[in-house]
PDB file of N, CA and C in Angstrom:
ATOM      1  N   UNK A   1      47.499 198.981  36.787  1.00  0.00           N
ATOM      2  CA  UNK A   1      46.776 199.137  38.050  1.00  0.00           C
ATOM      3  C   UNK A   1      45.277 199.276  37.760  1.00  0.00           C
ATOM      4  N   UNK A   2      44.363 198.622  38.571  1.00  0.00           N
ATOM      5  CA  UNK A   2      43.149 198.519  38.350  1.00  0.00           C
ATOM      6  C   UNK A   2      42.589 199.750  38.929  1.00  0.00           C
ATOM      7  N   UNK A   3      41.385 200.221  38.141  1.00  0.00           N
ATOM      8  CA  UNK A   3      40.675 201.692  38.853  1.00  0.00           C
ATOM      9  C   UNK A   3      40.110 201.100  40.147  1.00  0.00           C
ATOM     10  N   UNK A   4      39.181 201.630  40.609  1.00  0.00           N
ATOM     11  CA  UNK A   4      38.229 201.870  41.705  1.00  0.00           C
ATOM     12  C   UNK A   4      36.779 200.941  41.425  1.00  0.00           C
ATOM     13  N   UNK A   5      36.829 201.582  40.184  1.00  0.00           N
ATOM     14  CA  UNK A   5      35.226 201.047  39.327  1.00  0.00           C
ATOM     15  C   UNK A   5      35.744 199.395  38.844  1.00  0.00           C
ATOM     16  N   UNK A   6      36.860 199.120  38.468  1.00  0.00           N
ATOM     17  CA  UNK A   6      37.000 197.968  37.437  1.00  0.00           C
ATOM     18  C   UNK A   6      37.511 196.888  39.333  1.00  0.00           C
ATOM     19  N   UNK A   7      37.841 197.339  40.648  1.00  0.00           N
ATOM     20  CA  UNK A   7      38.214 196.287  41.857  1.00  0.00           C
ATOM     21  C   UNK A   7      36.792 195.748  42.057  1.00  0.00           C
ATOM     22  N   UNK A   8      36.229 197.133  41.959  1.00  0.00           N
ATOM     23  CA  UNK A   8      34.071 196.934  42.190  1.00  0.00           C
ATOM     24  C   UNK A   8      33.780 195.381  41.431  1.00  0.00           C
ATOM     25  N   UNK A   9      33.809 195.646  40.307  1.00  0.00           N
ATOM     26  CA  UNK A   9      33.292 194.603  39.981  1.00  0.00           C
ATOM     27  C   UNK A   9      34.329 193.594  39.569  1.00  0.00           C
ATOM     28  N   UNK A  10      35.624 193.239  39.912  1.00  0.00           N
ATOM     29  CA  UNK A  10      36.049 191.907  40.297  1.00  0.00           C
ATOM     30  C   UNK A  10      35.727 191.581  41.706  1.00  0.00           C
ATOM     31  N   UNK A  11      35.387 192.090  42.104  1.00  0.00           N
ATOM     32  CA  UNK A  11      33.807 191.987  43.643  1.00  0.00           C
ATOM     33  C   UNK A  11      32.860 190.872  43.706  1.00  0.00           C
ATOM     34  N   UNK A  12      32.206 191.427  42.606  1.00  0.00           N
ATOM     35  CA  UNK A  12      31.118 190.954  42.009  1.00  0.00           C
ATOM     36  C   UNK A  12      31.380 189.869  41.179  1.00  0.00           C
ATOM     37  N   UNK A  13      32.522 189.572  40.538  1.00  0.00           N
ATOM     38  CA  UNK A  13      32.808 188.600  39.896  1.00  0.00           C
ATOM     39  C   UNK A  13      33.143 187.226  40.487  1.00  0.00           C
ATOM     40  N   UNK A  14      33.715 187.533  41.924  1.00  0.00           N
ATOM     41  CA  UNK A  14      33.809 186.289  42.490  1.00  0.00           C
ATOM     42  C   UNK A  14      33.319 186.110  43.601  1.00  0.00           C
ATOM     43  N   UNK A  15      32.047 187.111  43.773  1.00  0.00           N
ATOM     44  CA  UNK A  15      31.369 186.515  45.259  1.00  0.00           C
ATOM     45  C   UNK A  15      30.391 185.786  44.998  1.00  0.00           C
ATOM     46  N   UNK A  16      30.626 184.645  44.862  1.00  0.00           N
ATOM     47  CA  UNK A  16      29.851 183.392  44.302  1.00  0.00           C
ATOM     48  C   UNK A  16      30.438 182.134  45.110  1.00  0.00           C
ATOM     49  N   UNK A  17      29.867 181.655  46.088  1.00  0.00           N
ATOM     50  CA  UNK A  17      30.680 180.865  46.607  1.00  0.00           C
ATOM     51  C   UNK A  17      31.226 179.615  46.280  1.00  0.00           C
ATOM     52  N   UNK A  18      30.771 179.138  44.898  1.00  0.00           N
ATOM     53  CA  UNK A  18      31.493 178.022  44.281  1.00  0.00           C
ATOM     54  C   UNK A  18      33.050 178.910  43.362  1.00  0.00           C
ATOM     55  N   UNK A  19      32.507 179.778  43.281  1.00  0.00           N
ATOM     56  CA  UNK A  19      33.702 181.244  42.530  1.00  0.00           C
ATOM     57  C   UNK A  19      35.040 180.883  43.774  1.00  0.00           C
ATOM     58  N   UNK A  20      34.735 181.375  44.846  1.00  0.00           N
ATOM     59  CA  UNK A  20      35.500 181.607  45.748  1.00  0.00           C
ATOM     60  C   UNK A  20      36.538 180.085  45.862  1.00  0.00           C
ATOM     61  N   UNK A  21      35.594 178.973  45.833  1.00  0.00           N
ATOM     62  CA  UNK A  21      36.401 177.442  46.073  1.00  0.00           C
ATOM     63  C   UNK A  21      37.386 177.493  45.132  1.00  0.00           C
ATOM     64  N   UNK A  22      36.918 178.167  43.821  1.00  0.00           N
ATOM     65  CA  UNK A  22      37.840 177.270  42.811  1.00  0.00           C
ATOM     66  C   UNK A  22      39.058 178.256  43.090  1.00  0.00           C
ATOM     67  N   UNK A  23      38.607 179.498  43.320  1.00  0.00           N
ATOM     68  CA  UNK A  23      40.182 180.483  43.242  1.00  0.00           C
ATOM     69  C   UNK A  23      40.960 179.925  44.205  1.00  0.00           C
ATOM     70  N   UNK A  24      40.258 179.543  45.672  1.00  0.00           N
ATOM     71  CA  UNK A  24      41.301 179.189  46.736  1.00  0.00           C
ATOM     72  C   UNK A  24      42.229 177.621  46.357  1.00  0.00           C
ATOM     73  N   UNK A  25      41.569 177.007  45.422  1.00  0.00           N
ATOM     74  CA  UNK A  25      42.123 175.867  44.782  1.00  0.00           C
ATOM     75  C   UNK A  25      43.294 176.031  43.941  1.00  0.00           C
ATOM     76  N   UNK A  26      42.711 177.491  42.825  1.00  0.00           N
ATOM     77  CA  UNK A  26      43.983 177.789  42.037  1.00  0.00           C
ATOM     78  C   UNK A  26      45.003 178.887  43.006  1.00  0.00           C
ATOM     79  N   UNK A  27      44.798 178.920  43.864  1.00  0.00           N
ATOM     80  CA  UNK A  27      45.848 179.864  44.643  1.00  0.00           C
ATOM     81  C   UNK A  27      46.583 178.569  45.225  1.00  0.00           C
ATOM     82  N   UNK A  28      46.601 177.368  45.389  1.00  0.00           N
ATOM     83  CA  UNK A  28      47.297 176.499  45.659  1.00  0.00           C
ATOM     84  C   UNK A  28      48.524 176.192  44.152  1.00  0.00           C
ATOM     85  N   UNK A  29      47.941 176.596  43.462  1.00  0.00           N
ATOM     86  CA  UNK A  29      48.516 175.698  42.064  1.00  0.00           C
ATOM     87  C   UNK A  29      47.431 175.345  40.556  1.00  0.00           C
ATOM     88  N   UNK A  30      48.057 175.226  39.932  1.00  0.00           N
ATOM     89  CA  UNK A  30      47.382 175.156  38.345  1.00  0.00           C
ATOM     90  C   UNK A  30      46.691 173.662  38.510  1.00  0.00           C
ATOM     91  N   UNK A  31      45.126 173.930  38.059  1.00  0.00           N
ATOM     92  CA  UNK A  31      44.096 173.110  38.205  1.00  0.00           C
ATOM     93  C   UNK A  31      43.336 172.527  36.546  1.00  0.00           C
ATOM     94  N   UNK A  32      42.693 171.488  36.831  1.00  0.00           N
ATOM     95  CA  UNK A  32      41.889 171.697  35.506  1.00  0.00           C
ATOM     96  C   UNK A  32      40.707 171.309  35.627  1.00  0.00           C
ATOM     97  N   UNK A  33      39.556 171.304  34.792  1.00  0.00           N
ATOM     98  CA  UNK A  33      38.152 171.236  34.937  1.00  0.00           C
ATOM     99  C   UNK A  33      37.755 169.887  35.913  1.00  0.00           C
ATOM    100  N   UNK A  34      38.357 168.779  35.180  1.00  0.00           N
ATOM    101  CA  UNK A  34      38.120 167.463  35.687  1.00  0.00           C
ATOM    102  C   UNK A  34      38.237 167.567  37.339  1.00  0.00           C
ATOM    103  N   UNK A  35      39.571 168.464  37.527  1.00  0.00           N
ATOM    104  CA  UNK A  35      39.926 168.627  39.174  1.00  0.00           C
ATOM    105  C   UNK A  35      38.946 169.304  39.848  1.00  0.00           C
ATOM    106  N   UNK A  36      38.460 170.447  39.430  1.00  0.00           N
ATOM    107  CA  UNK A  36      36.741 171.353  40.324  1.00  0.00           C
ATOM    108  C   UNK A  36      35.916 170.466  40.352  1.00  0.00           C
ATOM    109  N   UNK A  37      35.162 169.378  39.025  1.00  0.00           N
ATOM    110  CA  UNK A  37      34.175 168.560  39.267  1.00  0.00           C
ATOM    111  C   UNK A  37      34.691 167.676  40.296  1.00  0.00           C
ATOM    112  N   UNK A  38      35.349 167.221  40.450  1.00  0.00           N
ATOM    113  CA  UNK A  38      35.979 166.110  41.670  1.00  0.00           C
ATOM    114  C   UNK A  38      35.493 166.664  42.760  1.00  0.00           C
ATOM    115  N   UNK A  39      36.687 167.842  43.173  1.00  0.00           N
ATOM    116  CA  UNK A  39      36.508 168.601  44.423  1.00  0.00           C
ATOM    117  C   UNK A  39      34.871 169.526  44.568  1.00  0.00           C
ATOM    118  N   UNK A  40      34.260 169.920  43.996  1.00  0.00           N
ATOM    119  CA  UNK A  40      32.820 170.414  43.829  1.00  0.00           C
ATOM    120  C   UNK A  40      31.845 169.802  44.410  1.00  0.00           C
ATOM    121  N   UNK A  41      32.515 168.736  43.212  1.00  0.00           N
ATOM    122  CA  UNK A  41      30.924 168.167  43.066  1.00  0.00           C
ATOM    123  C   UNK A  41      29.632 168.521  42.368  1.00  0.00           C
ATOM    124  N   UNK A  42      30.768 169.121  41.230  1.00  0.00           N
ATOM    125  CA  UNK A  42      29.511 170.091  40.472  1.00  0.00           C
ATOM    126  C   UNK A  42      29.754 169.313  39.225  1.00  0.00           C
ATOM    127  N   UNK A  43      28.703 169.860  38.376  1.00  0.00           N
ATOM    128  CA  UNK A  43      28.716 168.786  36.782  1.00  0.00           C
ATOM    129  C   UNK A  43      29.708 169.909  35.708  1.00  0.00           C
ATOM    130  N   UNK A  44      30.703 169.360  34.439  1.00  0.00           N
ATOM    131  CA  UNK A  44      31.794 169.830  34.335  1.00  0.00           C
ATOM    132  C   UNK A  44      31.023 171.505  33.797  1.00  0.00           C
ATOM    133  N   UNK A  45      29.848 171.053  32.329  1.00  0.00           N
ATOM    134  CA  UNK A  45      28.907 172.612  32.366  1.00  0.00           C
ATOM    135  C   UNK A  45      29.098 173.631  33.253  1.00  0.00           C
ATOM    136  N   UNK A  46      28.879 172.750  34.797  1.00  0.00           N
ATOM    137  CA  UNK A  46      28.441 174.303  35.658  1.00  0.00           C
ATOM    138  C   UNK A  46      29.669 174.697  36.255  1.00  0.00           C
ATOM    139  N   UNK A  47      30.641 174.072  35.814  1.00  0.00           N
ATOM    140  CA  UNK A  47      32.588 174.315  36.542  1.00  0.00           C
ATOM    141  C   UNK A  47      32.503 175.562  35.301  1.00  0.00           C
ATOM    142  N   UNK A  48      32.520 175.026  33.895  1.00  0.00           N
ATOM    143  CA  UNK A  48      33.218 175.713  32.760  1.00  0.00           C
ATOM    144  C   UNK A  48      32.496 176.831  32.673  1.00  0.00           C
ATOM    145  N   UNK A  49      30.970 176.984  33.252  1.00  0.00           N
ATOM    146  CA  UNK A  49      30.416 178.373  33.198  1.00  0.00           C
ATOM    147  C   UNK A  49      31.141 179.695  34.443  1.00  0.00           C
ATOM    148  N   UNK A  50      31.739 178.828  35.338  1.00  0.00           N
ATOM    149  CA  UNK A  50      32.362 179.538  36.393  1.00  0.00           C
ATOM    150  C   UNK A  50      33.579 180.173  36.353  1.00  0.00           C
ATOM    151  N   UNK A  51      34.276 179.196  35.327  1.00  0.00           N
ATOM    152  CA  UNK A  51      35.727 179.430  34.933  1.00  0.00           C
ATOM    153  C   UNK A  51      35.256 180.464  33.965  1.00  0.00           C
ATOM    154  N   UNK A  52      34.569 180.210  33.045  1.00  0.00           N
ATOM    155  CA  UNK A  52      34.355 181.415  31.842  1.00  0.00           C
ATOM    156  C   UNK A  52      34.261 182.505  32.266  1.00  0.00           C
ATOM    157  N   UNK A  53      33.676 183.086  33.339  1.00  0.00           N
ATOM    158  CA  UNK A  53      33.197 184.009  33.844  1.00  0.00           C
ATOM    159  C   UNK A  53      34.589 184.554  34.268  1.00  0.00           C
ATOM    160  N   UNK A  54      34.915 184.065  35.257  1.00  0.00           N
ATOM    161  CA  UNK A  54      36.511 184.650  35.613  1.00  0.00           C
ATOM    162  C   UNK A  54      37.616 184.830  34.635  1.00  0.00           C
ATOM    163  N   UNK A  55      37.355 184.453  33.714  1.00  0.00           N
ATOM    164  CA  UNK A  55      38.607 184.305  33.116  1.00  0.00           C
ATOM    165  C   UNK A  55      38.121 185.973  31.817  1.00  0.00           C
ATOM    166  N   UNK A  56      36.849 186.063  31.669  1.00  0.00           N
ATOM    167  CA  UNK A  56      36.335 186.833  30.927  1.00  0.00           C
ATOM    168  C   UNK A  56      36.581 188.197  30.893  1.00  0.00           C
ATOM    169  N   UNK A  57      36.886 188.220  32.877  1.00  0.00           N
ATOM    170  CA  UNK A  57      36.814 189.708  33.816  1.00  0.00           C
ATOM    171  C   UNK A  57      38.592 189.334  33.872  1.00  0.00           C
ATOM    172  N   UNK A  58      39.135 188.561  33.272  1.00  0.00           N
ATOM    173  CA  UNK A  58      40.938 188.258  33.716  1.00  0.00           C
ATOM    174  C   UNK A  58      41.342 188.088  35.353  1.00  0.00           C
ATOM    175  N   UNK A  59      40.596 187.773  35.678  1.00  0.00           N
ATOM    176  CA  UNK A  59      40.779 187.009  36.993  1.00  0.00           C
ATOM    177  C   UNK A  59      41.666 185.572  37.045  1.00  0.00           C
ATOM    178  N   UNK A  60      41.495 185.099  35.751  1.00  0.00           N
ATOM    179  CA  UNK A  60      42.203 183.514  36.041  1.00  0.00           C
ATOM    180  C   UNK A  60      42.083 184.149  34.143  1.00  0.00           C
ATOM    181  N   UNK A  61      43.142 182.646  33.664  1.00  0.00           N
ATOM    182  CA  UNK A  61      43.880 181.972  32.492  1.00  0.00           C
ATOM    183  C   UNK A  61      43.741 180.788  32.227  1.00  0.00           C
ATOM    184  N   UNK A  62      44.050 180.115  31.375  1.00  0.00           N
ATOM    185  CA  UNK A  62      44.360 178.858  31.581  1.00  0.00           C
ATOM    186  C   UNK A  62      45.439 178.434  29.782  1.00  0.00           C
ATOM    187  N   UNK A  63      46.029 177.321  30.039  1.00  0.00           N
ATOM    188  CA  UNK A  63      46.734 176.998  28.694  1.00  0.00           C
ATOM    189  C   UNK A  63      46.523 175.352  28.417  1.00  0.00           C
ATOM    190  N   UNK A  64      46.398 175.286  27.263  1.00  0.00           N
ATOM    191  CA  UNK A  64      46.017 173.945  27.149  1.00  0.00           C
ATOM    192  C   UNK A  64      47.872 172.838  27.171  1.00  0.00           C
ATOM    193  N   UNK A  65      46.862 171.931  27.537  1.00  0.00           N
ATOM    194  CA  UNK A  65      48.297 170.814  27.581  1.00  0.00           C
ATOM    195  C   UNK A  65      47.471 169.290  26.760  1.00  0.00           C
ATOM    196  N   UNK A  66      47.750 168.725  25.842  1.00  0.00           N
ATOM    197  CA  UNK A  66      47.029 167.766  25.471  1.00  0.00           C
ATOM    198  C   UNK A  66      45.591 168.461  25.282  1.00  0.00           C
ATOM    199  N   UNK A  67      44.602 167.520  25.630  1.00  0.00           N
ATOM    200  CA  UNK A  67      43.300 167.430  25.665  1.00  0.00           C
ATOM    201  C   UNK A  67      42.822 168.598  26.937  1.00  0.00           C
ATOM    202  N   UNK A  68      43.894 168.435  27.650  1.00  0.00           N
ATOM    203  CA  UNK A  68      43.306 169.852  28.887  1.00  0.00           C
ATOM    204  C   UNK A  68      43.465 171.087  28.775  1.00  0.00           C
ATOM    205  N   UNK A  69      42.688 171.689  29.432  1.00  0.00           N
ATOM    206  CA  UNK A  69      42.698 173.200  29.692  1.00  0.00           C
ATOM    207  C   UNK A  69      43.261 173.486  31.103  1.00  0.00           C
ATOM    208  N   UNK A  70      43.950 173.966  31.251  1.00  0.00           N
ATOM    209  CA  UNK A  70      45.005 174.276  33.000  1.00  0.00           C
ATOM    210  C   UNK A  70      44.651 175.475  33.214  1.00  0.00           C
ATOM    211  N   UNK A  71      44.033 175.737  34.284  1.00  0.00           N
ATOM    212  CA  UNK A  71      43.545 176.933  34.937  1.00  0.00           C
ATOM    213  C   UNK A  71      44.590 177.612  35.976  1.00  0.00           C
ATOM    214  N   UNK A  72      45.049 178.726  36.165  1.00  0.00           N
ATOM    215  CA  UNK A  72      46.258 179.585  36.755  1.00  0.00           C
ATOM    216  C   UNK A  72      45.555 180.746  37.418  1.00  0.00           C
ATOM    217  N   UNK A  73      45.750 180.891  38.153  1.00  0.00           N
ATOM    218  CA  UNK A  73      45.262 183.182  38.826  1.00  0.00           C
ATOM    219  C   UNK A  73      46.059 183.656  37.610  1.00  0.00           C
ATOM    220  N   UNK A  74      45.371 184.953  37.208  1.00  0.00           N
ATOM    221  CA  UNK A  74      46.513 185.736  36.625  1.00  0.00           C
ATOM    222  C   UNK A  74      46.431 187.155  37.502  1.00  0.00           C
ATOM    223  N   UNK A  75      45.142 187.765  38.458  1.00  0.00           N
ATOM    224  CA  UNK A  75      45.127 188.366  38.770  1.00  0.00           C
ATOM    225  C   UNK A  75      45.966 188.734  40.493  1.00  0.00           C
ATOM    226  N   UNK A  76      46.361 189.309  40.426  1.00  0.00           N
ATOM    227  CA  UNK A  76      47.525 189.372  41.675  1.00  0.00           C
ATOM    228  C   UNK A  76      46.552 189.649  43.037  1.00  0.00           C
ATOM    229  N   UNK A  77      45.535 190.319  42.922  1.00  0.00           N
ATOM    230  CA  UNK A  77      44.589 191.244  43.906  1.00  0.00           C
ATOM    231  C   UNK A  77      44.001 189.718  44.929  1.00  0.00           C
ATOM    232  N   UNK A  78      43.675 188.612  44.018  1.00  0.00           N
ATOM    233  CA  UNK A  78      43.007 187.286  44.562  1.00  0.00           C
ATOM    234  C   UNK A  78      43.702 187.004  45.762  1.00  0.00           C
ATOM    235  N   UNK A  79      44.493 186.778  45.837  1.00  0.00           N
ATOM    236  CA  UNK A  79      45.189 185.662  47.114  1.00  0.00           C
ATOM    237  C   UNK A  79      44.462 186.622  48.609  1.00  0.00           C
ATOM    238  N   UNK A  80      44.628 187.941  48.394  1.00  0.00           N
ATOM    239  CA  UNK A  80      44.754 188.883  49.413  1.00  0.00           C
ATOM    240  C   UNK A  80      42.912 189.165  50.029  1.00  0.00           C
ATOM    241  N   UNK A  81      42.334 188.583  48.324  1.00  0.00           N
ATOM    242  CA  UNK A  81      40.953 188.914  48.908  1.00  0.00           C
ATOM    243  C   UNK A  81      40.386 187.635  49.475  1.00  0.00           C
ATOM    244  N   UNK A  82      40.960 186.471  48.885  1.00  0.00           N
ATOM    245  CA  UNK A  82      40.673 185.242  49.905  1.00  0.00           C
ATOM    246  C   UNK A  82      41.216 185.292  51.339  1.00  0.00           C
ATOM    247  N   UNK A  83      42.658 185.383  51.439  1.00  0.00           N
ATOM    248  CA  UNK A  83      43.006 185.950  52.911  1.00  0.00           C
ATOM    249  C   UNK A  83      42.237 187.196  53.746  1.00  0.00           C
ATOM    250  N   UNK A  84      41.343 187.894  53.423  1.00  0.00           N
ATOM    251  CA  UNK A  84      40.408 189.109  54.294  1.00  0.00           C
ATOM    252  C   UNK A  84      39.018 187.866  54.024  1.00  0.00           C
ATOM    253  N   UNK A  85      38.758 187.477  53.014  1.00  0.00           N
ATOM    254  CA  UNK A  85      37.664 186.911  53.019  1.00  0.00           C
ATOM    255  C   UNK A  85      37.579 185.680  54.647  1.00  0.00           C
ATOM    256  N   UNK A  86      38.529 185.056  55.142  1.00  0.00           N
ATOM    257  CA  UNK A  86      38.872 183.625  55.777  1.00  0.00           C
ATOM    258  C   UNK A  86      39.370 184.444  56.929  1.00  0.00           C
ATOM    259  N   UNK A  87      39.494 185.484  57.055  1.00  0.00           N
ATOM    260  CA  UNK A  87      40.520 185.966  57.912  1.00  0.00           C
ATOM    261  C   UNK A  87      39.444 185.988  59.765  1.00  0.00           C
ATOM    262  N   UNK A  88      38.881 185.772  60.525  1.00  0.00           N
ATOM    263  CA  UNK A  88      38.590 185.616  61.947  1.00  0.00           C
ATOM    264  C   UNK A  88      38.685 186.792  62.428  1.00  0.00           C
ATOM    265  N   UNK A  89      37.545 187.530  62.282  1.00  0.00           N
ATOM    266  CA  UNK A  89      37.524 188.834  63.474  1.00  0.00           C
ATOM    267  C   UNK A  89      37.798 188.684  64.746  1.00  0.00           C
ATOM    268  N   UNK A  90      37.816 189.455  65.853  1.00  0.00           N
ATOM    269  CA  UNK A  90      37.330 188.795  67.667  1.00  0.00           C
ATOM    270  C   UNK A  90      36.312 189.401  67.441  1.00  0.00           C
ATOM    271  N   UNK A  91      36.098 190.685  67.119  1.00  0.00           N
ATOM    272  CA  UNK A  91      34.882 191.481  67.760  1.00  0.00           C
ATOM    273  C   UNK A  91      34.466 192.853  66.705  1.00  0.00           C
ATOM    274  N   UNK A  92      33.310 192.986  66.895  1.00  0.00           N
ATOM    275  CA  UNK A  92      32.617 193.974  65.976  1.00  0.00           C
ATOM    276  C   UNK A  92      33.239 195.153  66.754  1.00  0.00           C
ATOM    277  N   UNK A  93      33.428 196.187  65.815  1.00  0.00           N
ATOM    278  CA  UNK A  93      33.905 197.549  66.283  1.00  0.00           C
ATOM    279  C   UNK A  93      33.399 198.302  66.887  1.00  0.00           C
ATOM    280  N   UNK A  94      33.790 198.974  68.177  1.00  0.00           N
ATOM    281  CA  UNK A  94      33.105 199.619  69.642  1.00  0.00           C
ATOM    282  C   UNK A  94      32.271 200.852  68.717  1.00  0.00           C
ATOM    283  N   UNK A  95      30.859 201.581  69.884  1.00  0.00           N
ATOM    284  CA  UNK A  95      30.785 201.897  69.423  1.00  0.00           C
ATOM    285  C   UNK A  95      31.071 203.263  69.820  1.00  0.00           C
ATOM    286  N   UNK A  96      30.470 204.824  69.015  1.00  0.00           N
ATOM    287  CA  UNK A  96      31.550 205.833  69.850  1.00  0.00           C
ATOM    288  C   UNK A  96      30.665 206.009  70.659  1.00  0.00           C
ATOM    289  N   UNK A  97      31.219 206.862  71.275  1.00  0.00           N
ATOM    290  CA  UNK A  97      31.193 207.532  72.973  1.00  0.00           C
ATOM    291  C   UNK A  97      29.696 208.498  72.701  1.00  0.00           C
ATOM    292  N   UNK A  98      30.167 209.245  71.856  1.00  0.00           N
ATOM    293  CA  UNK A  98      28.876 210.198  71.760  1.00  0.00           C
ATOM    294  C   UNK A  98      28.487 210.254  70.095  1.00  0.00           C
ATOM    295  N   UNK A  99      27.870 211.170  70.137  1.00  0.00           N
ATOM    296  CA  UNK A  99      27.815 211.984  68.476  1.00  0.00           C
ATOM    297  C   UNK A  99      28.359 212.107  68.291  1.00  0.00           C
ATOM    298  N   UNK A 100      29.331 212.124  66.778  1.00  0.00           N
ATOM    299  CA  UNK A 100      30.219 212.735  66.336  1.00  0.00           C
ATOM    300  C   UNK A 100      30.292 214.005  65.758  1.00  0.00           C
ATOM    301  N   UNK A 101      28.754 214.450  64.913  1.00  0.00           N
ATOM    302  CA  UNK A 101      28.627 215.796  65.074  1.00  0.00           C
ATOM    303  C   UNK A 101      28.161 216.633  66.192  1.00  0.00           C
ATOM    304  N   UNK A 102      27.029 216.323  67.075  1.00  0.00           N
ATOM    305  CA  UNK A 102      26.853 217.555  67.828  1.00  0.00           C
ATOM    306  C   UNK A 102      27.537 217.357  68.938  1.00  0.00           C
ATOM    307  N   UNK A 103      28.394 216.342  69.138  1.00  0.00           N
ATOM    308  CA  UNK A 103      29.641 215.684  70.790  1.00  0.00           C
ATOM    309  C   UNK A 103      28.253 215.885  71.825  1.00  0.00           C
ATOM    310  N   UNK A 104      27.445 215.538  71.840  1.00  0.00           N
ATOM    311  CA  UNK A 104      26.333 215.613  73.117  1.00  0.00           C
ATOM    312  C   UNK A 104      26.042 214.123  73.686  1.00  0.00           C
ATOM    313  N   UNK A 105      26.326 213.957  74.421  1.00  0.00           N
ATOM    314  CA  UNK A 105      25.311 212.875  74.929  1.00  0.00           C
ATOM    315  C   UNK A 105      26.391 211.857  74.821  1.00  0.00           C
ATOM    316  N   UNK A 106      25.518 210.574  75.386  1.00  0.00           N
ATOM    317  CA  UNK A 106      26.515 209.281  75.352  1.00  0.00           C
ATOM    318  C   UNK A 106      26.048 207.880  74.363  1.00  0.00           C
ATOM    319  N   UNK A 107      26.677 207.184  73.668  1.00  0.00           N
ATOM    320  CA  UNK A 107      25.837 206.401  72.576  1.00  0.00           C
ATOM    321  C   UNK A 107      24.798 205.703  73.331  1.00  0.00           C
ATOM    322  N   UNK A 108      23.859 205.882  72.473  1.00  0.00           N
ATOM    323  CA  UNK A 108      22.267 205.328  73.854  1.00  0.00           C
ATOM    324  C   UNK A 108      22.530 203.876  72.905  1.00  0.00           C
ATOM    325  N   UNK A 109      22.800 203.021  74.151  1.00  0.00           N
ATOM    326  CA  UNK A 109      21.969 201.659  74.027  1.00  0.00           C
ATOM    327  C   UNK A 109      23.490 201.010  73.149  1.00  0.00           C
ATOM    328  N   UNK A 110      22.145 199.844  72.638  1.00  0.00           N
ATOM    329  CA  UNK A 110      23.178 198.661  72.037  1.00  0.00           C
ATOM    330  C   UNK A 110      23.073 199.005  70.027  1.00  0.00           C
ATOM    331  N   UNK A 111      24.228 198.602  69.650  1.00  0.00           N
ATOM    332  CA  UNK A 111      23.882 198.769  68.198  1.00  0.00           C
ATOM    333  C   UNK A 111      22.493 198.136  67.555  1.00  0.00           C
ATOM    334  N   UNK A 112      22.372 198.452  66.714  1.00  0.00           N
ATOM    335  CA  UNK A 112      21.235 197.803  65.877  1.00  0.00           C
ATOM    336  C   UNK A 112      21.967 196.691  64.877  1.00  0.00           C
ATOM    337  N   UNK A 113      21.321 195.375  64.726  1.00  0.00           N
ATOM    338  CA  UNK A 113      22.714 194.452  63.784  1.00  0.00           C
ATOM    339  C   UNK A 113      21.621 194.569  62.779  1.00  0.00           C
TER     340      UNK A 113
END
C-alpha cells in the first residue's frame, strides 16, 4: 500500500498531459513506443523520455518481445485517477449559508473563482 507522501507524487508524475494520453492508451491494453509516436504525434525521444519517467516512479512496466519494448500499467491506483480525471461535474459546490465559525450572518455575495 502506497503512503500519503509516495500517492503525492505519483500526482506529479503523471500530470503531464502527454503522461495522461499514454496511460489512458495503456489502460486499454499493452502498447509500444512505435504505437505513442503514431497516436501523439510526438518524436520516439520525447515518447521514451515519458515512458522512463513513469516507469522509474513504477507507474507502468514494460517486457521486451523481439526488437520491442511492450508497455503495461503496473500500478493499480491509474485507471481510477483517469476515471476522476474525465469524470463531468454539473456544478461547483454550494456555498454555506453562513460562517462556519462565528454561525452569524448569511454568505455575502457570489464566490470568488
Amino acid at each position: 500500500m502506497r503512503s500519503f507522501d509516495r500517492r503525492i507524487e505519483l500526482l506529479r508524475v503523471v500530470a503531464h498531459p502527454l503522461r495522461i494520453k499514454i496511460l489512458e492508451e495503456l489502460a486499454s491494453g499493452v502498447k509500444c513506443v512505435s504505437d505513442f509516436q503514431n497516436f501523439l504525434g510526438i518524436s520516439q525521444p520525447n515518447v521514451s523520455q515519458h515512458l522512463s519517467i513513469m516507469r522509474r516512479y513504477g507507474v507502468i512496466d514494460y517486457y521486451v518481445d523481439g526488437r520491442l519494448r511492450c508497455y503495461f500499467l503496473k500500478d493499480p491506483i491509474i485507471p481510477d485517477v483517469i476515471k476522476i480525471i474525465r469524470k463531468d461535474y454539473a456544478d461547483e459546490l454550494p456555498a454555506p449559508a453562513c460562517c462556519p465559525v462565528t454561525r452569524k450572518g448569511k454568505y455575502p455575495g457570489e464566490r470568488r473563482k
